[in-house]
PDB file of N, CA and C in Angstrom:
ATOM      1  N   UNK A   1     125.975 113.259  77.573  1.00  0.00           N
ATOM      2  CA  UNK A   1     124.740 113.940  77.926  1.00  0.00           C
ATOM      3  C   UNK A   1     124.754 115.341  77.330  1.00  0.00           C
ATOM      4  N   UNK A   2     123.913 115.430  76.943  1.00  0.00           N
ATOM      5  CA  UNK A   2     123.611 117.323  76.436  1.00  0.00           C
ATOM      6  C   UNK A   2     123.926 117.955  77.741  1.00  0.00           C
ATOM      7  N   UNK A   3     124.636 119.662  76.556  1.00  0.00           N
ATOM      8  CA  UNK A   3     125.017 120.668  78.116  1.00  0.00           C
ATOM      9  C   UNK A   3     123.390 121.148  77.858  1.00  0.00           C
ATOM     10  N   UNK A   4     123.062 121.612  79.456  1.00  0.00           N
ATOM     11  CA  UNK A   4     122.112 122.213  80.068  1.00  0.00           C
ATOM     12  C   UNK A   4     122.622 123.849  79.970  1.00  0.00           C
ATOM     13  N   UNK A   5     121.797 124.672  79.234  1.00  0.00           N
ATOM     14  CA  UNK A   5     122.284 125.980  79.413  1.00  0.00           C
ATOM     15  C   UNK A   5     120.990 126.711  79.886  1.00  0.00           C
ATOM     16  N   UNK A   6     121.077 127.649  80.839  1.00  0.00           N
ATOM     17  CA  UNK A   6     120.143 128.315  80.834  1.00  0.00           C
ATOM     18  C   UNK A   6     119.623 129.756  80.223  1.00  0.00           C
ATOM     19  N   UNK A   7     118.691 129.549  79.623  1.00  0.00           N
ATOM     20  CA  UNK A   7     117.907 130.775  79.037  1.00  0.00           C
ATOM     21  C   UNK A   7     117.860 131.679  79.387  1.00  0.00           C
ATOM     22  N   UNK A   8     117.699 132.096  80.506  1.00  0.00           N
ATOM     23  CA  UNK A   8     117.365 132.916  81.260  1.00  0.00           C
ATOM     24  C   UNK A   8     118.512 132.772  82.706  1.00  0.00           C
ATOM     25  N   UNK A   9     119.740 133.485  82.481  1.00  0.00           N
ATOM     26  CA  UNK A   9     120.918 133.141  83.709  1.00  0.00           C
ATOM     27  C   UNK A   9     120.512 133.490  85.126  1.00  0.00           C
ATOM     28  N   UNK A  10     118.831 134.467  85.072  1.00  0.00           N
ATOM     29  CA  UNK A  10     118.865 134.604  86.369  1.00  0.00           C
ATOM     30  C   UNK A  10     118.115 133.500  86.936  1.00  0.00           C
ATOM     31  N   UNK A  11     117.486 133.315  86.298  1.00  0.00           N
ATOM     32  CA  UNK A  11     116.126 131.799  86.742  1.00  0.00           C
ATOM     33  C   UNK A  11     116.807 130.238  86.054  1.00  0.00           C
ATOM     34  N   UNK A  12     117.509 129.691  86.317  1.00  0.00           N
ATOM     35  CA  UNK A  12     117.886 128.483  85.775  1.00  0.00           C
ATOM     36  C   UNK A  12     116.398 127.672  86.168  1.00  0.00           C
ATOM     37  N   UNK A  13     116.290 126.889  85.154  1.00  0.00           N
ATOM     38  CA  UNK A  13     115.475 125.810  85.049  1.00  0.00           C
ATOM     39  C   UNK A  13     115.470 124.859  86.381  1.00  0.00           C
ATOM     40  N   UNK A  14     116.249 124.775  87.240  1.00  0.00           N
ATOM     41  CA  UNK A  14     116.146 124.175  88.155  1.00  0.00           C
ATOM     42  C   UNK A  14     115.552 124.737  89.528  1.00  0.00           C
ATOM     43  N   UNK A  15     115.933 125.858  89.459  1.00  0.00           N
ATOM     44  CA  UNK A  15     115.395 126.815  90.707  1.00  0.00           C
ATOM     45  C   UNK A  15     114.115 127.476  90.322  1.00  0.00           C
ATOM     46  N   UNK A  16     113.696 127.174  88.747  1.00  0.00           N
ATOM     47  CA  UNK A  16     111.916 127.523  88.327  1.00  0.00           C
ATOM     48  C   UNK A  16     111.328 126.118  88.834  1.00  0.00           C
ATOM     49  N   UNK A  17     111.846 124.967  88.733  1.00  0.00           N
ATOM     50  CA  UNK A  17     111.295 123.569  89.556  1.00  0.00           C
ATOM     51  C   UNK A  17     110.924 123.562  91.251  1.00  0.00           C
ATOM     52  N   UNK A  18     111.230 124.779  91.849  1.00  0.00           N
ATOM     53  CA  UNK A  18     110.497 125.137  93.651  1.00  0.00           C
ATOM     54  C   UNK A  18     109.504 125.607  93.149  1.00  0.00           C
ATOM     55  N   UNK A  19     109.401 126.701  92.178  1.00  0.00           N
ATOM     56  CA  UNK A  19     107.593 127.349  91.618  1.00  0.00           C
ATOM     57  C   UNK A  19     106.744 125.864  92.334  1.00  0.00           C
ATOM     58  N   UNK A  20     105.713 126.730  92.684  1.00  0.00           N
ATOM     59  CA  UNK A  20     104.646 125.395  92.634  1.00  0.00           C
ATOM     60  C   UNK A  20     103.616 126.777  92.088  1.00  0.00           C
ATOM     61  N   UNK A  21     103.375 126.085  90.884  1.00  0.00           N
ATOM     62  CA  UNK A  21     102.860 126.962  89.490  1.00  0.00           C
ATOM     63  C   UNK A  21     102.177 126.288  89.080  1.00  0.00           C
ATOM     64  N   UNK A  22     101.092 126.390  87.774  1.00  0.00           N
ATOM     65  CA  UNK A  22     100.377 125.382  86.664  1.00  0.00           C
ATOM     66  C   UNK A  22      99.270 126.056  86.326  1.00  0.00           C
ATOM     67  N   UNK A  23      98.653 126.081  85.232  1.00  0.00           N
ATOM     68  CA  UNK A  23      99.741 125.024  84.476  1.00  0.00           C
ATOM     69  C   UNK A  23     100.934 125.669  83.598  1.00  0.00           C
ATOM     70  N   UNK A  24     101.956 124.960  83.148  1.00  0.00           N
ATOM     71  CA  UNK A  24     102.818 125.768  82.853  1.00  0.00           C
ATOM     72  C   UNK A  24     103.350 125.341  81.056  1.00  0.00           C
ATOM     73  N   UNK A  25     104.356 125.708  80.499  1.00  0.00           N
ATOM     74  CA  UNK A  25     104.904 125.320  79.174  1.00  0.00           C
ATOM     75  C   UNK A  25     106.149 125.317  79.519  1.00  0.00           C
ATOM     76  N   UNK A  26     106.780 123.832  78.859  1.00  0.00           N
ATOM     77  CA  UNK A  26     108.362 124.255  78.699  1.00  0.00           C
ATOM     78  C   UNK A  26     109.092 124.086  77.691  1.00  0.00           C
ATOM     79  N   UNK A  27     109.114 125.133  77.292  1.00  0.00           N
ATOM     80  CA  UNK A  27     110.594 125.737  76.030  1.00  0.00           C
ATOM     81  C   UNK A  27     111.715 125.155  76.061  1.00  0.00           C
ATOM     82  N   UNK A  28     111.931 124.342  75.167  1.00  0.00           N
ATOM     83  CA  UNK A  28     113.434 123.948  75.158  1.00  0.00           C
ATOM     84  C   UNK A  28     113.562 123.611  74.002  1.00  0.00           C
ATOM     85  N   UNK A  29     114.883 124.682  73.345  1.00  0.00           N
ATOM     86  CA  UNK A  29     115.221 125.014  72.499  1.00  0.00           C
ATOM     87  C   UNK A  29     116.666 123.960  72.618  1.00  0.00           C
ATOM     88  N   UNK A  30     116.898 123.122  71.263  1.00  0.00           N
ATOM     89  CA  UNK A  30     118.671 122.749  71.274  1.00  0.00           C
ATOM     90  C   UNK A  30     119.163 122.757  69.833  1.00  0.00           C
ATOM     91  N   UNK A  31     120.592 122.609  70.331  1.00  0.00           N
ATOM     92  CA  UNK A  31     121.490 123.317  68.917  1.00  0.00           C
ATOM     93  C   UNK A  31     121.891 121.668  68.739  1.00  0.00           C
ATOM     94  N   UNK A  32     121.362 121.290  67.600  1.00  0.00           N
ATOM     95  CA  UNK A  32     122.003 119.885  66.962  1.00  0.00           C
ATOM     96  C   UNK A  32     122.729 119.931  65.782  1.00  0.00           C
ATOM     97  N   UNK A  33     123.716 119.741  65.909  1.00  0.00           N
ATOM     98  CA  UNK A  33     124.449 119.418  64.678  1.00  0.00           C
ATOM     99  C   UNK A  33     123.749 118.908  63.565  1.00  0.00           C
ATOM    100  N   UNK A  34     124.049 118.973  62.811  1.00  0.00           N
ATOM    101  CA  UNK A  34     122.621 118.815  61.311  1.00  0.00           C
ATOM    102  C   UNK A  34     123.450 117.410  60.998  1.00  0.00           C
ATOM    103  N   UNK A  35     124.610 116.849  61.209  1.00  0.00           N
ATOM    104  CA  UNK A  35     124.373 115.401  60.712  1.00  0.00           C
ATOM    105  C   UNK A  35     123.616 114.613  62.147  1.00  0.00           C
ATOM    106  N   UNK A  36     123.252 114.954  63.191  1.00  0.00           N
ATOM    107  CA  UNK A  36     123.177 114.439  64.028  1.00  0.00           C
ATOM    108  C   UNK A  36     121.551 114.226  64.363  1.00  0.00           C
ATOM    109  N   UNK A  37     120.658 114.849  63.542  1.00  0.00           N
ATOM    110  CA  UNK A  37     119.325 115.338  63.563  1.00  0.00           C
ATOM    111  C   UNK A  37     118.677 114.391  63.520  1.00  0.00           C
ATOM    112  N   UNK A  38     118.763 113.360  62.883  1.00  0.00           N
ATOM    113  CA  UNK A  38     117.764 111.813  62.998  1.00  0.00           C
ATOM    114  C   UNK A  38     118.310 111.493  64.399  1.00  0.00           C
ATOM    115  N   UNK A  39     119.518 111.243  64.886  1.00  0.00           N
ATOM    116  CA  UNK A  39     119.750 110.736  65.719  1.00  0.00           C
ATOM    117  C   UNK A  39     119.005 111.075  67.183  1.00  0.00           C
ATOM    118  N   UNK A  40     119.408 112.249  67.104  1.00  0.00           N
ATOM    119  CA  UNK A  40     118.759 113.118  68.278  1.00  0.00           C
ATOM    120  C   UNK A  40     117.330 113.060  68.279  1.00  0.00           C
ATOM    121  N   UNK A  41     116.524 113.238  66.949  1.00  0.00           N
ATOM    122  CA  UNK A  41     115.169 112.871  66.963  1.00  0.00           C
ATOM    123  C   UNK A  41     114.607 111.734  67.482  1.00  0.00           C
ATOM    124  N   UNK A  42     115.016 110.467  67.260  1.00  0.00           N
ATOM    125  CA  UNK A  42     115.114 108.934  67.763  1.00  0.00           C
ATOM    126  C   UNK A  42     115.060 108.867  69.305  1.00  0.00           C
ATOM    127  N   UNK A  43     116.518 109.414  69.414  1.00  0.00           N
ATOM    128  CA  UNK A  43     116.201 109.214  71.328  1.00  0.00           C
ATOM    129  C   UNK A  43     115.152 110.735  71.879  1.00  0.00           C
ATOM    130  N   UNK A  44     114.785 111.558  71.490  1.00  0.00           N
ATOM    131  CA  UNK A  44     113.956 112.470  71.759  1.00  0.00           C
ATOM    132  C   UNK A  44     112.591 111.684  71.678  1.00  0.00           C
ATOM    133  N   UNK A  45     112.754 111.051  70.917  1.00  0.00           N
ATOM    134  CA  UNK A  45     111.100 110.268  70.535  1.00  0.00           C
ATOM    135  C   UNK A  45     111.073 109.340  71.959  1.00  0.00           C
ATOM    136  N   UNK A  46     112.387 108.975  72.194  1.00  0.00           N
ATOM    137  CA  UNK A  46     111.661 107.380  73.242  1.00  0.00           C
ATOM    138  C   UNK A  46     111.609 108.384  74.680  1.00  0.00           C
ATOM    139  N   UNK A  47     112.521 109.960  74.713  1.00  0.00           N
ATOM    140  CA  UNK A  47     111.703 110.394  75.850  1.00  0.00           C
ATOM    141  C   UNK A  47     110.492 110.773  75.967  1.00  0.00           C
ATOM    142  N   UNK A  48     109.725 111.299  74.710  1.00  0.00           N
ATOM    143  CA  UNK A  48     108.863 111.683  74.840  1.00  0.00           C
ATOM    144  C   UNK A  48     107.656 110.554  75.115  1.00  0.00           C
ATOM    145  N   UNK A  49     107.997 109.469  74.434  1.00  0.00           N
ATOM    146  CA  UNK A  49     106.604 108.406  74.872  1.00  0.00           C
ATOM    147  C   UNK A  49     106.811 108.289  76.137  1.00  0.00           C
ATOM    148  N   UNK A  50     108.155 108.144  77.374  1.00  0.00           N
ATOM    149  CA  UNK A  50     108.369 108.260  78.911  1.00  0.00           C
ATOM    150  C   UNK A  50     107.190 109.598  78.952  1.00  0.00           C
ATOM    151  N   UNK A  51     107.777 110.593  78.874  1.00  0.00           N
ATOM    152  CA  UNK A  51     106.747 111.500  78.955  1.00  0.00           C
ATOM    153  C   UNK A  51     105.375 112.330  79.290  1.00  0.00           C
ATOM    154  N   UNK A  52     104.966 111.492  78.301  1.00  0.00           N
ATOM    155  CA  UNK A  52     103.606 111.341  77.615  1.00  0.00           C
ATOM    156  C   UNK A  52     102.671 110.665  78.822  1.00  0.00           C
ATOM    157  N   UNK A  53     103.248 109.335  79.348  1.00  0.00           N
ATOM    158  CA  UNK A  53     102.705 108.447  79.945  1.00  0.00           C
ATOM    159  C   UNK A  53     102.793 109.029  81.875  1.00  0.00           C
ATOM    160  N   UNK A  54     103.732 110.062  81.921  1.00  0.00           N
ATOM    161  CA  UNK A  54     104.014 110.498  83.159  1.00  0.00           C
ATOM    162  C   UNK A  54     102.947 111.739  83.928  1.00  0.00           C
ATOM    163  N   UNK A  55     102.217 111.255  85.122  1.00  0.00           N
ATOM    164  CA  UNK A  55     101.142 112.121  85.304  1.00  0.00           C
ATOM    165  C   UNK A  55     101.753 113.635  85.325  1.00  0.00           C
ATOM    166  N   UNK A  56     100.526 114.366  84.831  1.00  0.00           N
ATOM    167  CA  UNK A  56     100.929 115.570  84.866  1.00  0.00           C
ATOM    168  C   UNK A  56     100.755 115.840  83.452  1.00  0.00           C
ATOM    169  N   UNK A  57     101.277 115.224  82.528  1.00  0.00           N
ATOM    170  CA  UNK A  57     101.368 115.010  81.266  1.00  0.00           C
ATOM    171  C   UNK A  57     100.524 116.180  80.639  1.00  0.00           C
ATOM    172  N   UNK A  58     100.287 117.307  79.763  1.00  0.00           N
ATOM    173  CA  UNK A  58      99.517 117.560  78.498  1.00  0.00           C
ATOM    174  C   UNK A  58      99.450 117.083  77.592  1.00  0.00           C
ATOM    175  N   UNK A  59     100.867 117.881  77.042  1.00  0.00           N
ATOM    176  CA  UNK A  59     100.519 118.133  75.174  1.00  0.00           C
ATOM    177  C   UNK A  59     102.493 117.924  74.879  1.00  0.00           C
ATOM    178  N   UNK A  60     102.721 117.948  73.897  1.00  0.00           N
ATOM    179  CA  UNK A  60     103.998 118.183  73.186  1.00  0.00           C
ATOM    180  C   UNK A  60     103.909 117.868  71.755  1.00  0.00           C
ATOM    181  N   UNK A  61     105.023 119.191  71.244  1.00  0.00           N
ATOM    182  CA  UNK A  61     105.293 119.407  69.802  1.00  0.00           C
ATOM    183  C   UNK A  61     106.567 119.276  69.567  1.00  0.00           C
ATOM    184  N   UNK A  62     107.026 119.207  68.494  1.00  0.00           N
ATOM    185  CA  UNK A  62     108.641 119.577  68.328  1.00  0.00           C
ATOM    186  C   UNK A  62     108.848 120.371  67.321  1.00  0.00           C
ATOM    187  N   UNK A  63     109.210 121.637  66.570  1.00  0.00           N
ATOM    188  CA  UNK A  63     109.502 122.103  65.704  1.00  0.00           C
ATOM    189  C   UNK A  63     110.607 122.252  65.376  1.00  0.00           C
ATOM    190  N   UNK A  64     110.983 122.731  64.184  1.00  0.00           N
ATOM    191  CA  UNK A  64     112.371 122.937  63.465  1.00  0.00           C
ATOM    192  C   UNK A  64     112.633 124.269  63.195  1.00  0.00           C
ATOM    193  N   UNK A  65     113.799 124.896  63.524  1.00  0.00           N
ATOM    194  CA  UNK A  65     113.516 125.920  62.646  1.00  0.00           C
ATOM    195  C   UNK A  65     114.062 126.039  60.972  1.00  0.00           C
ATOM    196  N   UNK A  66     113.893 127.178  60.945  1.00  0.00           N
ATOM    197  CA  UNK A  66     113.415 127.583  58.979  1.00  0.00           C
ATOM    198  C   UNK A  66     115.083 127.678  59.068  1.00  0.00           C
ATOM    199  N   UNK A  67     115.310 127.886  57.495  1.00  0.00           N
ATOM    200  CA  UNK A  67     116.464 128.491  56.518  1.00  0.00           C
ATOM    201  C   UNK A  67     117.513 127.233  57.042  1.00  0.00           C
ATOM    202  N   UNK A  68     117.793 126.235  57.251  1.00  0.00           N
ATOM    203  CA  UNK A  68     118.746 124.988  57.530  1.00  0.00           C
ATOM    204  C   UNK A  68     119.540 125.776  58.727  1.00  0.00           C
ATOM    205  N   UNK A  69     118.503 125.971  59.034  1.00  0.00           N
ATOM    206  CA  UNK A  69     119.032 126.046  60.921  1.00  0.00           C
ATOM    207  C   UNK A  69     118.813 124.403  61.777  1.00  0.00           C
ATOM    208  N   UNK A  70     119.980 125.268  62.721  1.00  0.00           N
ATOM    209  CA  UNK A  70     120.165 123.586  63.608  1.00  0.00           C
ATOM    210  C   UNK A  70     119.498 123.824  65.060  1.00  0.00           C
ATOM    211  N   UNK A  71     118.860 124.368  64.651  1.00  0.00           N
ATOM    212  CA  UNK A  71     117.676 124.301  65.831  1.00  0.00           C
ATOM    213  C   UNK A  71     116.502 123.692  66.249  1.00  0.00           C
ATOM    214  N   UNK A  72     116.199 123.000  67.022  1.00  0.00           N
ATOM    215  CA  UNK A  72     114.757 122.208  67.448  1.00  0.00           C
ATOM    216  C   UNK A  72     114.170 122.851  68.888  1.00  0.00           C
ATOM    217  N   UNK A  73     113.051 123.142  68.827  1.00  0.00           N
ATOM    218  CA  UNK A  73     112.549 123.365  69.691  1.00  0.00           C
ATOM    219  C   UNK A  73     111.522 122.857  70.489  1.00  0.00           C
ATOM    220  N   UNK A  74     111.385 122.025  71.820  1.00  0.00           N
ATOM    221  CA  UNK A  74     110.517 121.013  72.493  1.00  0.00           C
ATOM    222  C   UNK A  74     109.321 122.025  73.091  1.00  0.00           C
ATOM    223  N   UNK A  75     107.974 122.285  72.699  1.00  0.00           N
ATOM    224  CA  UNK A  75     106.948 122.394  73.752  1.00  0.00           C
ATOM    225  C   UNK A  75     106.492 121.640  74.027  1.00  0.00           C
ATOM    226  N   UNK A  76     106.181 121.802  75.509  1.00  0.00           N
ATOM    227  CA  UNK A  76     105.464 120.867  76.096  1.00  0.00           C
ATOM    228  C   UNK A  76     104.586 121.284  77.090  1.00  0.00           C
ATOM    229  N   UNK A  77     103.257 121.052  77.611  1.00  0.00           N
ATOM    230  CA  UNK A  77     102.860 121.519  78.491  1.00  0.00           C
ATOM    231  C   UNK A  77     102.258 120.870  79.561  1.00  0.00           C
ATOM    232  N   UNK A  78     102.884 121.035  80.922  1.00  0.00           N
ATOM    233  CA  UNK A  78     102.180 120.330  82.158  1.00  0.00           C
ATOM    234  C   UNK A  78     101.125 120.712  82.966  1.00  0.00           C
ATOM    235  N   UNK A  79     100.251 119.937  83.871  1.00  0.00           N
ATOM    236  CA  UNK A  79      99.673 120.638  84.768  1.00  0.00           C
ATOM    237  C   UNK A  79     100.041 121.690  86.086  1.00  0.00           C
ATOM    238  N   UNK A  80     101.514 121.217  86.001  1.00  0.00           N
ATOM    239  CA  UNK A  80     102.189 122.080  87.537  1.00  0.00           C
ATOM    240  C   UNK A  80     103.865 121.684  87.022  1.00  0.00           C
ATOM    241  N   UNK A  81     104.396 122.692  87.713  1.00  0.00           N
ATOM    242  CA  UNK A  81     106.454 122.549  87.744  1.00  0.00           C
ATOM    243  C   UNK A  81     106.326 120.883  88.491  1.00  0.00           C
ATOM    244  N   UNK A  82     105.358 120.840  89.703  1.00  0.00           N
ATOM    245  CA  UNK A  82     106.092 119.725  90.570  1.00  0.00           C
ATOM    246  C   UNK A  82     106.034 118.216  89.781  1.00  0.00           C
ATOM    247  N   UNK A  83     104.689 118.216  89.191  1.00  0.00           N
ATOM    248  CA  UNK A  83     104.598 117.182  88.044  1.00  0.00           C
ATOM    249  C   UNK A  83     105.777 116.930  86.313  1.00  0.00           C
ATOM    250  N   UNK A  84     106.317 117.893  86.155  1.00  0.00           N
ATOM    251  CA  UNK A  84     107.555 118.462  85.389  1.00  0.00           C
ATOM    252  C   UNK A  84     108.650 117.691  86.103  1.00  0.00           C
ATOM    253  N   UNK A  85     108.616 118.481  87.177  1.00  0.00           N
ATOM    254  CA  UNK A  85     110.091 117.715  88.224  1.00  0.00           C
ATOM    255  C   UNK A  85     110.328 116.465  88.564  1.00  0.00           C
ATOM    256  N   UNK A  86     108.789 116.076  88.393  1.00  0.00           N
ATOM    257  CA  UNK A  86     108.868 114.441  89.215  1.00  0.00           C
ATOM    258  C   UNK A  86     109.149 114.045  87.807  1.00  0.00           C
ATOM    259  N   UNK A  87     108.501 114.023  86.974  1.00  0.00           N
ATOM    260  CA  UNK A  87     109.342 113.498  85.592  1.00  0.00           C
ATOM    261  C   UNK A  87     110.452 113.098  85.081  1.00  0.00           C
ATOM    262  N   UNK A  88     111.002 114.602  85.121  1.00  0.00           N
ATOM    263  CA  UNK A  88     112.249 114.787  84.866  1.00  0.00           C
ATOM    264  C   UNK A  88     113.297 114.484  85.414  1.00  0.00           C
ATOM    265  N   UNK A  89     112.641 114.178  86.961  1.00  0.00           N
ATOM    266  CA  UNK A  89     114.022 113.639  87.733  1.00  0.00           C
ATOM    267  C   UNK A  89     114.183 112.049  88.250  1.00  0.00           C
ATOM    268  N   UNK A  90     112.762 111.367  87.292  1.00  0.00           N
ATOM    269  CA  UNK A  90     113.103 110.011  87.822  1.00  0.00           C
ATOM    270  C   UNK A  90     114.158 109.443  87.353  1.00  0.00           C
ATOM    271  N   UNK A  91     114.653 108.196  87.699  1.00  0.00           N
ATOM    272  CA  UNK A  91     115.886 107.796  86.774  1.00  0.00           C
ATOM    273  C   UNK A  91     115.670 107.247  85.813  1.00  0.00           C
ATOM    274  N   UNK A  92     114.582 106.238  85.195  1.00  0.00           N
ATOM    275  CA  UNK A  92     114.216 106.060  84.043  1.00  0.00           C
ATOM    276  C   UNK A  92     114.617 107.795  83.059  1.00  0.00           C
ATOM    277  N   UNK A  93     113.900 108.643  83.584  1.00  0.00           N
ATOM    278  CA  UNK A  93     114.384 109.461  82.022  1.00  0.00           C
ATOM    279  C   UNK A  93     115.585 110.035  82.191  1.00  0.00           C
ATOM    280  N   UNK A  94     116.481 110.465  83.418  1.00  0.00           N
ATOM    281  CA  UNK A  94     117.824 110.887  84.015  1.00  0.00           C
ATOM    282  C   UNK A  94     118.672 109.354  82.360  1.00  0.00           C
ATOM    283  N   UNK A  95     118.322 108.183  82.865  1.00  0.00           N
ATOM    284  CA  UNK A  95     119.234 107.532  82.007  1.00  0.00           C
ATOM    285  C   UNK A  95     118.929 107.570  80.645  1.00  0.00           C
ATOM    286  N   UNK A  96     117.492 108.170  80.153  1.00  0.00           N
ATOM    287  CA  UNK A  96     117.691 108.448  78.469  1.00  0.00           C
ATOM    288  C   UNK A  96     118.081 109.977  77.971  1.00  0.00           C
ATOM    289  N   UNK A  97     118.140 110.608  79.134  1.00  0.00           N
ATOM    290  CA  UNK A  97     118.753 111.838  79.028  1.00  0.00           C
ATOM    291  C   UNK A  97     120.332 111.649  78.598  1.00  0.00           C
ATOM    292  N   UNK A  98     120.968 111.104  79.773  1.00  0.00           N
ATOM    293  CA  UNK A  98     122.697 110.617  79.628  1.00  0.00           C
ATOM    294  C   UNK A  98     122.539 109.986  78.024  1.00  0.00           C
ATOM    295  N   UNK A  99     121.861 109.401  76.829  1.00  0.00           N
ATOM    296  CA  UNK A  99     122.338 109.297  76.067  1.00  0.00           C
ATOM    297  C   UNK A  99     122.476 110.312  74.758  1.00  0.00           C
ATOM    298  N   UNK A 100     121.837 111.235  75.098  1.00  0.00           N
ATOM    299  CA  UNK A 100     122.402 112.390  74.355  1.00  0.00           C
ATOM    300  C   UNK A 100     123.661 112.672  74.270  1.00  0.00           C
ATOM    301  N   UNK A 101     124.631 112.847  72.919  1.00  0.00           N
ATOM    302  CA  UNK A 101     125.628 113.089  72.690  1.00  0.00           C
ATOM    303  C   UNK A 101     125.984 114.646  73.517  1.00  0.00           C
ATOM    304  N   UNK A 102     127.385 114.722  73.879  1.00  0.00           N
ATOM    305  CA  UNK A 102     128.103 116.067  74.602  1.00  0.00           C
ATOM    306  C   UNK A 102     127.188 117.328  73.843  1.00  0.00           C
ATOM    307  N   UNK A 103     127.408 116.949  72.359  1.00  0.00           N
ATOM    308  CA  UNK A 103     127.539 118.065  71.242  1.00  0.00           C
ATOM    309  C   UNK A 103     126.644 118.965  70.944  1.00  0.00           C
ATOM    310  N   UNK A 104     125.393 118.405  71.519  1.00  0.00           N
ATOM    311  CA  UNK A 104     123.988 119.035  71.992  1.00  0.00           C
ATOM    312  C   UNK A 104     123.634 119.867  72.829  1.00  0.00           C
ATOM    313  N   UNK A 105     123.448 120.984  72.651  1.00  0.00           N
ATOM    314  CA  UNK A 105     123.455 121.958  73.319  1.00  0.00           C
ATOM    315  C   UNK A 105     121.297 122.226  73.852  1.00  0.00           C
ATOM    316  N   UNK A 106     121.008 121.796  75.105  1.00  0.00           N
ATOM    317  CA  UNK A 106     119.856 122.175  75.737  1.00  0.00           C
ATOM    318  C   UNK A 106     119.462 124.001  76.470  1.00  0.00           C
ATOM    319  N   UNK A 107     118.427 124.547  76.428  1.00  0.00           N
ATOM    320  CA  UNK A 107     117.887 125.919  76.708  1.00  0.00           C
ATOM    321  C   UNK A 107     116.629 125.549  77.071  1.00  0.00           C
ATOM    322  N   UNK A 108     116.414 124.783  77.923  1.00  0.00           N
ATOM    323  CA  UNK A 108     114.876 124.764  78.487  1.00  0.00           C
ATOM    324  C   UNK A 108     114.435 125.988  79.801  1.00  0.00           C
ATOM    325  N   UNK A 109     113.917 126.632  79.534  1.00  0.00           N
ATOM    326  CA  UNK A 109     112.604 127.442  80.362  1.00  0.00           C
ATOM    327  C   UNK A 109     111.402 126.753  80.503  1.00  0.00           C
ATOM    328  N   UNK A 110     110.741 127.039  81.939  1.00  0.00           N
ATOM    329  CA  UNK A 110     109.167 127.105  82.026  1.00  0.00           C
ATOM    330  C   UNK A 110     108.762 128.583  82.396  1.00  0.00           C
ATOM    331  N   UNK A 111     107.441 128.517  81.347  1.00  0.00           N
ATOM    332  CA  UNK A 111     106.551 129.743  81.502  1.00  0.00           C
ATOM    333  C   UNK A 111     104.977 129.658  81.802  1.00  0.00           C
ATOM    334  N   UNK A 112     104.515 130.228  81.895  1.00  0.00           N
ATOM    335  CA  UNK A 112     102.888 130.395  82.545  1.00  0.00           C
ATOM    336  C   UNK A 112     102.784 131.586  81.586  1.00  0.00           C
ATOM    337  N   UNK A 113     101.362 131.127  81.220  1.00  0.00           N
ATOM    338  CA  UNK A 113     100.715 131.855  80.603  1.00  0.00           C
ATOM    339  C   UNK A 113      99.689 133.219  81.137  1.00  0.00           C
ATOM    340  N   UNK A 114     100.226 134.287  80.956  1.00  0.00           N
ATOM    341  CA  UNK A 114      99.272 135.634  80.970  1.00  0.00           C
ATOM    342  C   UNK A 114      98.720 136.341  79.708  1.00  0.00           C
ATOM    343  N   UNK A 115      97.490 136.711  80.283  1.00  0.00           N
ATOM    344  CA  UNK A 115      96.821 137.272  79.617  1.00  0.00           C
ATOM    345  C   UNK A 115      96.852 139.151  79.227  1.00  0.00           C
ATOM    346  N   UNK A 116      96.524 138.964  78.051  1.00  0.00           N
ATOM    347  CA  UNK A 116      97.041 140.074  77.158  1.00  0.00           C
ATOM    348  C   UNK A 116      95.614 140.546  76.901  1.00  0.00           C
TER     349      UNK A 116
END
């Protein structure tokens, strides 16, 4: 399973899942080994169609970053944290999570959007 690191050490991603917030975005940034990048893309793909189909659901992108960096970054955006949580913690995606290799390093945040 990918390590879970948090972004932000004072707010772990799990204790932003009590927020009852929305709608919200979640950032998650991971460090993939560059031979490992199809791979990780593949099972990223079959969470995201879980996903997709899970109420609450928006939007999601995936980007790369520039200069042969081993970085990918997941947005995604829900209607609320609690719709996020129920997602994330059914066991259908708990068991396509566990197949992420150790070597994968996860940084997911949720944020809410303010105005500027």
């Amino acid at each position: 399973m990918a390590k879970l690191q948090s972004l932000d050490p004072h707010t772990p991603m799990f204790a932003q899942f009590k927020e009852k917030t929305g709608p919200i975005v979640l950032a998650n940034s991971f460090v993939v080994p560059k031979e490992r990048t199809e791979s990780f893309l593949d099972l990223f793909r079959k969470q995201a169609e879980f996903m997709k189909a899970q109420p609450g659901f928006v939007s999601l992108q995936m980007h790369k970053g520039t200069a042969d960096s081993q970085l990918l970054m997941n947005v995604a955006v829900w209607e609320s944290t609690e719709a996020l949580a129920t997602a994330f913690g059914s066991p259908e995606f708990q068991r396509m999570a566990a197949e992420f290799p150790d070597d994968i390093v996860s940084y997911p945040h949720i944020f809410e959007q303010i105005d500027v």
